[in-house]
N, C-alpha and C. Protein backbone atom coordinates (compact mmCIF):
# COMPACT_ATOMS: atom_id res chain seq x y z
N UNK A 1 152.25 -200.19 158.79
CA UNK A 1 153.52 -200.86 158.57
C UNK A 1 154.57 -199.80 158.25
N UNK A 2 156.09 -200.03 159.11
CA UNK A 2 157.15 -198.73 158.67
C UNK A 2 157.49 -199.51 157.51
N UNK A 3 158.27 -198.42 157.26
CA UNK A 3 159.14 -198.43 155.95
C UNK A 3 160.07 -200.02 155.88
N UNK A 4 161.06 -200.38 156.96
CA UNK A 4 161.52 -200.98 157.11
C UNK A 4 160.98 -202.46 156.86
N UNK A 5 159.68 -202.66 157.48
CA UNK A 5 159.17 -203.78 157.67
C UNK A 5 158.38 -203.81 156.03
N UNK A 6 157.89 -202.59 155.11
CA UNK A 6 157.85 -202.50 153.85
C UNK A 6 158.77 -203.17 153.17
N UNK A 7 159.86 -203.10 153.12
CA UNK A 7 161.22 -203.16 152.71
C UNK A 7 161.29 -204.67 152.94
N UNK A 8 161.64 -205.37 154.50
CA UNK A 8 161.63 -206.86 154.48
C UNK A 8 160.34 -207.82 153.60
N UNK A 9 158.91 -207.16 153.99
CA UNK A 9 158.24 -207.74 153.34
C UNK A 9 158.23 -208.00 151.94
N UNK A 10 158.88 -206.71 151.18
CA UNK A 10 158.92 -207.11 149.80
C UNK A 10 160.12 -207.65 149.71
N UNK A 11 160.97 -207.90 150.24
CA UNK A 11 162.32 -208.91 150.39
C UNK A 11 161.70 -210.19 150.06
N UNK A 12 160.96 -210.77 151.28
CA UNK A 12 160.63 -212.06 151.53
C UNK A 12 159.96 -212.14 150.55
N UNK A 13 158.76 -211.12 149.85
CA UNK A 13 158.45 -211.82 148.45
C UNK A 13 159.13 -212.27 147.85
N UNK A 14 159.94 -211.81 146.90
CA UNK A 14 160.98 -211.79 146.30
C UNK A 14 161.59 -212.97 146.38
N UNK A 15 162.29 -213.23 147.78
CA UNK A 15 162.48 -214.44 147.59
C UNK A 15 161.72 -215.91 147.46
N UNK A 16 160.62 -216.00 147.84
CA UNK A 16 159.68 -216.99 148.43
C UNK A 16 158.92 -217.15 146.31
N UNK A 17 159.15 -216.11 145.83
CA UNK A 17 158.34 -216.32 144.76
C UNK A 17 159.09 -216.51 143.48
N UNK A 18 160.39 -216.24 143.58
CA UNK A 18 161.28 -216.42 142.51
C UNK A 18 162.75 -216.96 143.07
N UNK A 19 163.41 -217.95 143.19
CA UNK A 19 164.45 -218.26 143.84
C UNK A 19 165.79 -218.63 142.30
N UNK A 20 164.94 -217.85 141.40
CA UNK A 20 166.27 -217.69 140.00
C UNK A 20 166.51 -216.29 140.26
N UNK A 21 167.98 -216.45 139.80
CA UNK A 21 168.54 -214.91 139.49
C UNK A 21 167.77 -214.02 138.95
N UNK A 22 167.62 -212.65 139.37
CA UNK A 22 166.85 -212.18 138.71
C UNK A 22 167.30 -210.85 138.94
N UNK A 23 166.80 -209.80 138.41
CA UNK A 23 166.77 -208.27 139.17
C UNK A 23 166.95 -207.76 140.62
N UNK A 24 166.29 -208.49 140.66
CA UNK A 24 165.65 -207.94 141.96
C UNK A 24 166.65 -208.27 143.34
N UNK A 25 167.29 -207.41 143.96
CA UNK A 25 168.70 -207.34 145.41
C UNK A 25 168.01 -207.78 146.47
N UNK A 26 168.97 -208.42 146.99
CA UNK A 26 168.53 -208.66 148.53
C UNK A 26 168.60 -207.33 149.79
N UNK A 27 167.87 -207.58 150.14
CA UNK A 27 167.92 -205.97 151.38
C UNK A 27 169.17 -206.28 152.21
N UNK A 28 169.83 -205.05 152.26
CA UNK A 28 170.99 -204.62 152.88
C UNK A 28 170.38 -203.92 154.15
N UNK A 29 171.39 -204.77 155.56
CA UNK A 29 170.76 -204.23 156.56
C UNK A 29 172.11 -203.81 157.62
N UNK A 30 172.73 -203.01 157.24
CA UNK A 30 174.35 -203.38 157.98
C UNK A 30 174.48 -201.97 159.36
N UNK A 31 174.96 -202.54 159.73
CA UNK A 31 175.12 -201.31 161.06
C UNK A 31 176.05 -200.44 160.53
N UNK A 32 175.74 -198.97 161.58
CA UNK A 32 176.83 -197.73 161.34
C UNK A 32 177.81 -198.01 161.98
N UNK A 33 178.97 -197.95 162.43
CA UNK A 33 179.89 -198.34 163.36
C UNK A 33 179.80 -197.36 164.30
N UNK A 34 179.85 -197.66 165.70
CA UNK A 34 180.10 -196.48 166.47
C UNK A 34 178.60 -195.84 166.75
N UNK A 35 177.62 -196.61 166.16
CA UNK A 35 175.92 -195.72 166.24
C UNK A 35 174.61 -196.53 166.62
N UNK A 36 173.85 -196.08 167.21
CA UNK A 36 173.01 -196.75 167.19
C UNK A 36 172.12 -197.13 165.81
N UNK A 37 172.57 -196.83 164.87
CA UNK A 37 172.15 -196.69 163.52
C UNK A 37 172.41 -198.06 162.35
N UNK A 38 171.40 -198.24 161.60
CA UNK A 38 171.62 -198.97 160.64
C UNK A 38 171.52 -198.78 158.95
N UNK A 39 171.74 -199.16 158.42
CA UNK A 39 171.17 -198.79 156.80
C UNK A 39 170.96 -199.80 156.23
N UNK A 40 169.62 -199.71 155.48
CA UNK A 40 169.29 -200.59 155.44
C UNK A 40 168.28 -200.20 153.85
N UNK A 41 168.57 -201.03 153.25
CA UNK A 41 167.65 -200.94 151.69
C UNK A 41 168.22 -201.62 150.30
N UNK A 42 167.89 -201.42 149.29
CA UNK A 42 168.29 -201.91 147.77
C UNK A 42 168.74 -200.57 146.86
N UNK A 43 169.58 -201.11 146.30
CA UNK A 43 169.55 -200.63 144.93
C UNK A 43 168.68 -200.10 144.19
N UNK A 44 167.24 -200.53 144.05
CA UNK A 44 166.12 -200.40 143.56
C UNK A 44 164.91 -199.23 144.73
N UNK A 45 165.13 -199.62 146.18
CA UNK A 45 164.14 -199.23 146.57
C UNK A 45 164.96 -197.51 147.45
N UNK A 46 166.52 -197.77 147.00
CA UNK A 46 167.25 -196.96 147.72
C UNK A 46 167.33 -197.09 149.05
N UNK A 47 168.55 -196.47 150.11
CA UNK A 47 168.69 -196.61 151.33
C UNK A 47 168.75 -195.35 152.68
N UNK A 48 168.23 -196.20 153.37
CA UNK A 48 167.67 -195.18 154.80
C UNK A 48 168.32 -195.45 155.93
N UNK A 49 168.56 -194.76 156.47
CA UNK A 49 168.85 -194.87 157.70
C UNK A 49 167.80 -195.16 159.02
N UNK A 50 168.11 -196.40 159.52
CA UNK A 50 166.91 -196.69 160.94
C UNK A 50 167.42 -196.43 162.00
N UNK A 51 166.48 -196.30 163.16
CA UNK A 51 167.14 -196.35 164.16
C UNK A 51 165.79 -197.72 165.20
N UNK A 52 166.33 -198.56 165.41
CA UNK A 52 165.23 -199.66 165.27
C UNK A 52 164.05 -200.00 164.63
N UNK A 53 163.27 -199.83 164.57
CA UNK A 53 161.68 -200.71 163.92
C UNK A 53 161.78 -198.88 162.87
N UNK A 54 162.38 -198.13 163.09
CA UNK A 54 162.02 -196.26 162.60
C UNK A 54 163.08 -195.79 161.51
N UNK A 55 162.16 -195.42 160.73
CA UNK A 55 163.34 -194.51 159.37
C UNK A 55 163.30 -193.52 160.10
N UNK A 56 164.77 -192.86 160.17
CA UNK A 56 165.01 -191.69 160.67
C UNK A 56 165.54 -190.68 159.73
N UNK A 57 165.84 -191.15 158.39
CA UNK A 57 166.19 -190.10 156.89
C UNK A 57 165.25 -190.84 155.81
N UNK A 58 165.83 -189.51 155.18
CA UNK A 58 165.02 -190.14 153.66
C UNK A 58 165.86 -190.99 152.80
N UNK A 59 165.09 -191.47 151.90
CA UNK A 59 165.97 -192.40 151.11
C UNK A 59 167.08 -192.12 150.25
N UNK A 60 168.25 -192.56 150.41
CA UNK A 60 169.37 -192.00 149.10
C UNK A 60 169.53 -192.99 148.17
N UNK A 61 170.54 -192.53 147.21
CA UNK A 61 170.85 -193.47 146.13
C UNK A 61 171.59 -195.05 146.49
N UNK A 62 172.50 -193.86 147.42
CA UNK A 62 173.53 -195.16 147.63
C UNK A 62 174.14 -195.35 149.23
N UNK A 63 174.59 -196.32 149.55
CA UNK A 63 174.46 -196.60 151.20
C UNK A 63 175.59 -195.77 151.48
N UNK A 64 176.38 -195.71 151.20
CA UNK A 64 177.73 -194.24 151.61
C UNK A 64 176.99 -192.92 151.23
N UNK A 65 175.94 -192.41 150.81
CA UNK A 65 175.20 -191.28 151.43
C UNK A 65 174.28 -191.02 152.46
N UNK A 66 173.75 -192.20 152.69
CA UNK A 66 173.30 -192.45 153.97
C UNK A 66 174.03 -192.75 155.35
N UNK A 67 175.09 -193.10 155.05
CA UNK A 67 176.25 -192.95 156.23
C UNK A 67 176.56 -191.99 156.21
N UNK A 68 176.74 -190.83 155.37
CA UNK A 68 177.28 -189.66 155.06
C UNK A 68 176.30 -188.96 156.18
N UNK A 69 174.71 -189.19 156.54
CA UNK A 69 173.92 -188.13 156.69
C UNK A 69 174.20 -188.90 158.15
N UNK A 70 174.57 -189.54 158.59
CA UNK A 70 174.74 -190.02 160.34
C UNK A 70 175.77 -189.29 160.68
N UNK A 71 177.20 -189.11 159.97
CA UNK A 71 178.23 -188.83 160.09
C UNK A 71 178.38 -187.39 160.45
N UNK A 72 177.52 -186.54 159.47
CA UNK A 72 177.15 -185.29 159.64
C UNK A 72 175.77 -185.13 160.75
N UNK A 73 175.47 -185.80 161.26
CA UNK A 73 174.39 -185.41 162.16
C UNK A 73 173.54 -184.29 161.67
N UNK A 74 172.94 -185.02 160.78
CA UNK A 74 171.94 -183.77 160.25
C UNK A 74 170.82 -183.38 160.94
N UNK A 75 169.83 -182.49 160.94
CA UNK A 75 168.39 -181.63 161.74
C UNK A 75 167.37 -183.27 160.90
N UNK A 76 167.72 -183.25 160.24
CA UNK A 76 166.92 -184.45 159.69
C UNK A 76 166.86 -185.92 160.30
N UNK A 77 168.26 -186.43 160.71
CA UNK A 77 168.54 -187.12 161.45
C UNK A 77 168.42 -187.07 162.60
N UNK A 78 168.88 -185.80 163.39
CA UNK A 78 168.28 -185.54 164.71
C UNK A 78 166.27 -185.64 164.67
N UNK A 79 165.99 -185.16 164.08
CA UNK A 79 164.28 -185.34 164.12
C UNK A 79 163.76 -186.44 163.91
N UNK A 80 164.50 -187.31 163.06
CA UNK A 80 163.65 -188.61 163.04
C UNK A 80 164.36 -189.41 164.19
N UNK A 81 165.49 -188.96 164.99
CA UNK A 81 165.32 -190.11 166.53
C UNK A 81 164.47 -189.28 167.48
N UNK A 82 164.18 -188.27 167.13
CA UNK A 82 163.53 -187.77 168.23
C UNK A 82 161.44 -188.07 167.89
N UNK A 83 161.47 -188.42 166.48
CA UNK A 83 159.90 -188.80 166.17
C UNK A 83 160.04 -190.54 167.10
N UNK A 84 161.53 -191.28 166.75
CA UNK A 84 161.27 -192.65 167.16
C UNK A 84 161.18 -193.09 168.61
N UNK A 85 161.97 -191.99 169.13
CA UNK A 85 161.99 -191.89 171.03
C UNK A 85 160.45 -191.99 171.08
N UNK A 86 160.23 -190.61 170.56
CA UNK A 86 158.23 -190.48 171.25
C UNK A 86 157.69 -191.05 170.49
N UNK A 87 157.79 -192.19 169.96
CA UNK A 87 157.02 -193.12 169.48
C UNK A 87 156.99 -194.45 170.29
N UNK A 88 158.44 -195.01 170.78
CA UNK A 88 158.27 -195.95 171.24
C UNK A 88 157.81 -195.79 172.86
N UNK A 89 158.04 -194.19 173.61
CA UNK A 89 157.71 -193.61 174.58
C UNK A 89 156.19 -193.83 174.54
N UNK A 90 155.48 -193.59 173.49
CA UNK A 90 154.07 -193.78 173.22
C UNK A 90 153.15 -195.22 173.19
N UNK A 91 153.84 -195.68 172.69
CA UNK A 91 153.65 -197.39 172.99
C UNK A 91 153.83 -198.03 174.07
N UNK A 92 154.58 -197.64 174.80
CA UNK A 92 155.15 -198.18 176.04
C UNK A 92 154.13 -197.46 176.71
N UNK A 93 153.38 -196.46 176.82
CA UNK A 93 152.43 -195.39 177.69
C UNK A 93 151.15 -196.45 177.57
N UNK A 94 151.09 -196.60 176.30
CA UNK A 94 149.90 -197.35 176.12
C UNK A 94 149.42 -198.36 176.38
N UNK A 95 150.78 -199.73 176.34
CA UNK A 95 150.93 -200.54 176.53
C UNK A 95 150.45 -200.96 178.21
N UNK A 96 151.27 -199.99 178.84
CA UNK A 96 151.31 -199.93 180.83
C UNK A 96 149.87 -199.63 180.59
N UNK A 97 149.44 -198.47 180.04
CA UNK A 97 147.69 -198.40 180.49
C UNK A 97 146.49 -199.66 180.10
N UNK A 98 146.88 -200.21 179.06
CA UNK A 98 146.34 -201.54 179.09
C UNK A 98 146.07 -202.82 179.80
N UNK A 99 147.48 -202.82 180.44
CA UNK A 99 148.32 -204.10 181.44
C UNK A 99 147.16 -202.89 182.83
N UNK A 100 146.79 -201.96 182.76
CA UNK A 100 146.50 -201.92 184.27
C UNK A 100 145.13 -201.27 184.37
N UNK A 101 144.44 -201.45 182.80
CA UNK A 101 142.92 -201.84 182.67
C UNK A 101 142.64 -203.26 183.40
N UNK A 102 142.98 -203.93 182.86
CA UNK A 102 143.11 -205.82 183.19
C UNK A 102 142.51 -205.93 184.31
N UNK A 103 141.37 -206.20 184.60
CA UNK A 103 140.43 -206.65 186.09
C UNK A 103 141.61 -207.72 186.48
N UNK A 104 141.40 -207.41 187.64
CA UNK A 104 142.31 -208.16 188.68
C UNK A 104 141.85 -209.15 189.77
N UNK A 105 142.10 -210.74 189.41
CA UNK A 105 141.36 -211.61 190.02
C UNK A 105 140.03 -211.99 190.05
């Protein structure tokens, strides 16, 4: 499980198990403008930058430092779209070799 889907899942706890005010933030999931990028996290669990289903930074305090690190195009940011390219490049490889295991007729 990524980070992200970490992140919703303990969302949906959260809500599903306590629906009083409480501590605990709702996940922030808002787009970069202008990026293929999102940010997405709490207060509590801190925020990352995705680039679909993929964390592509580490976590900051606050969501204007994580826009900060898109803005600046960091080696950090460049590496985690380039881990999420050959990842979903990898799935998709795998996927086609599966679909054309499949006995036919």
């Amino acid at each position: 499980m990524n980070k992200v889907q970490e992140l919703q899942t303990q969302n949906n706890k959260t809500e599903s198990g306590n629906n009083s005010n409480s501590s605990q933030e709702l996940l922030t999931n808002n787009p970069v403008p202008g990026t293929p990028f999102r940010i997405v996290g709490t207060q509590e669990t801190g925020f990352m930058v995705t680039l679909g289903r993929y964390q592509v930074t580490k976590r900051y305090k606050w969501p204007e430092e994580a826009e900060e690190a898109v803005n600046e195009k960091t080696y950090e940011l460049l590496l985690g779209c380039m881990y999420a390219i050959l990842a979903d490049h990898e799935a998709a490889m795998e996927a086609e070799q599966a679909v054309k295991e499949i006995p036919q007729g």
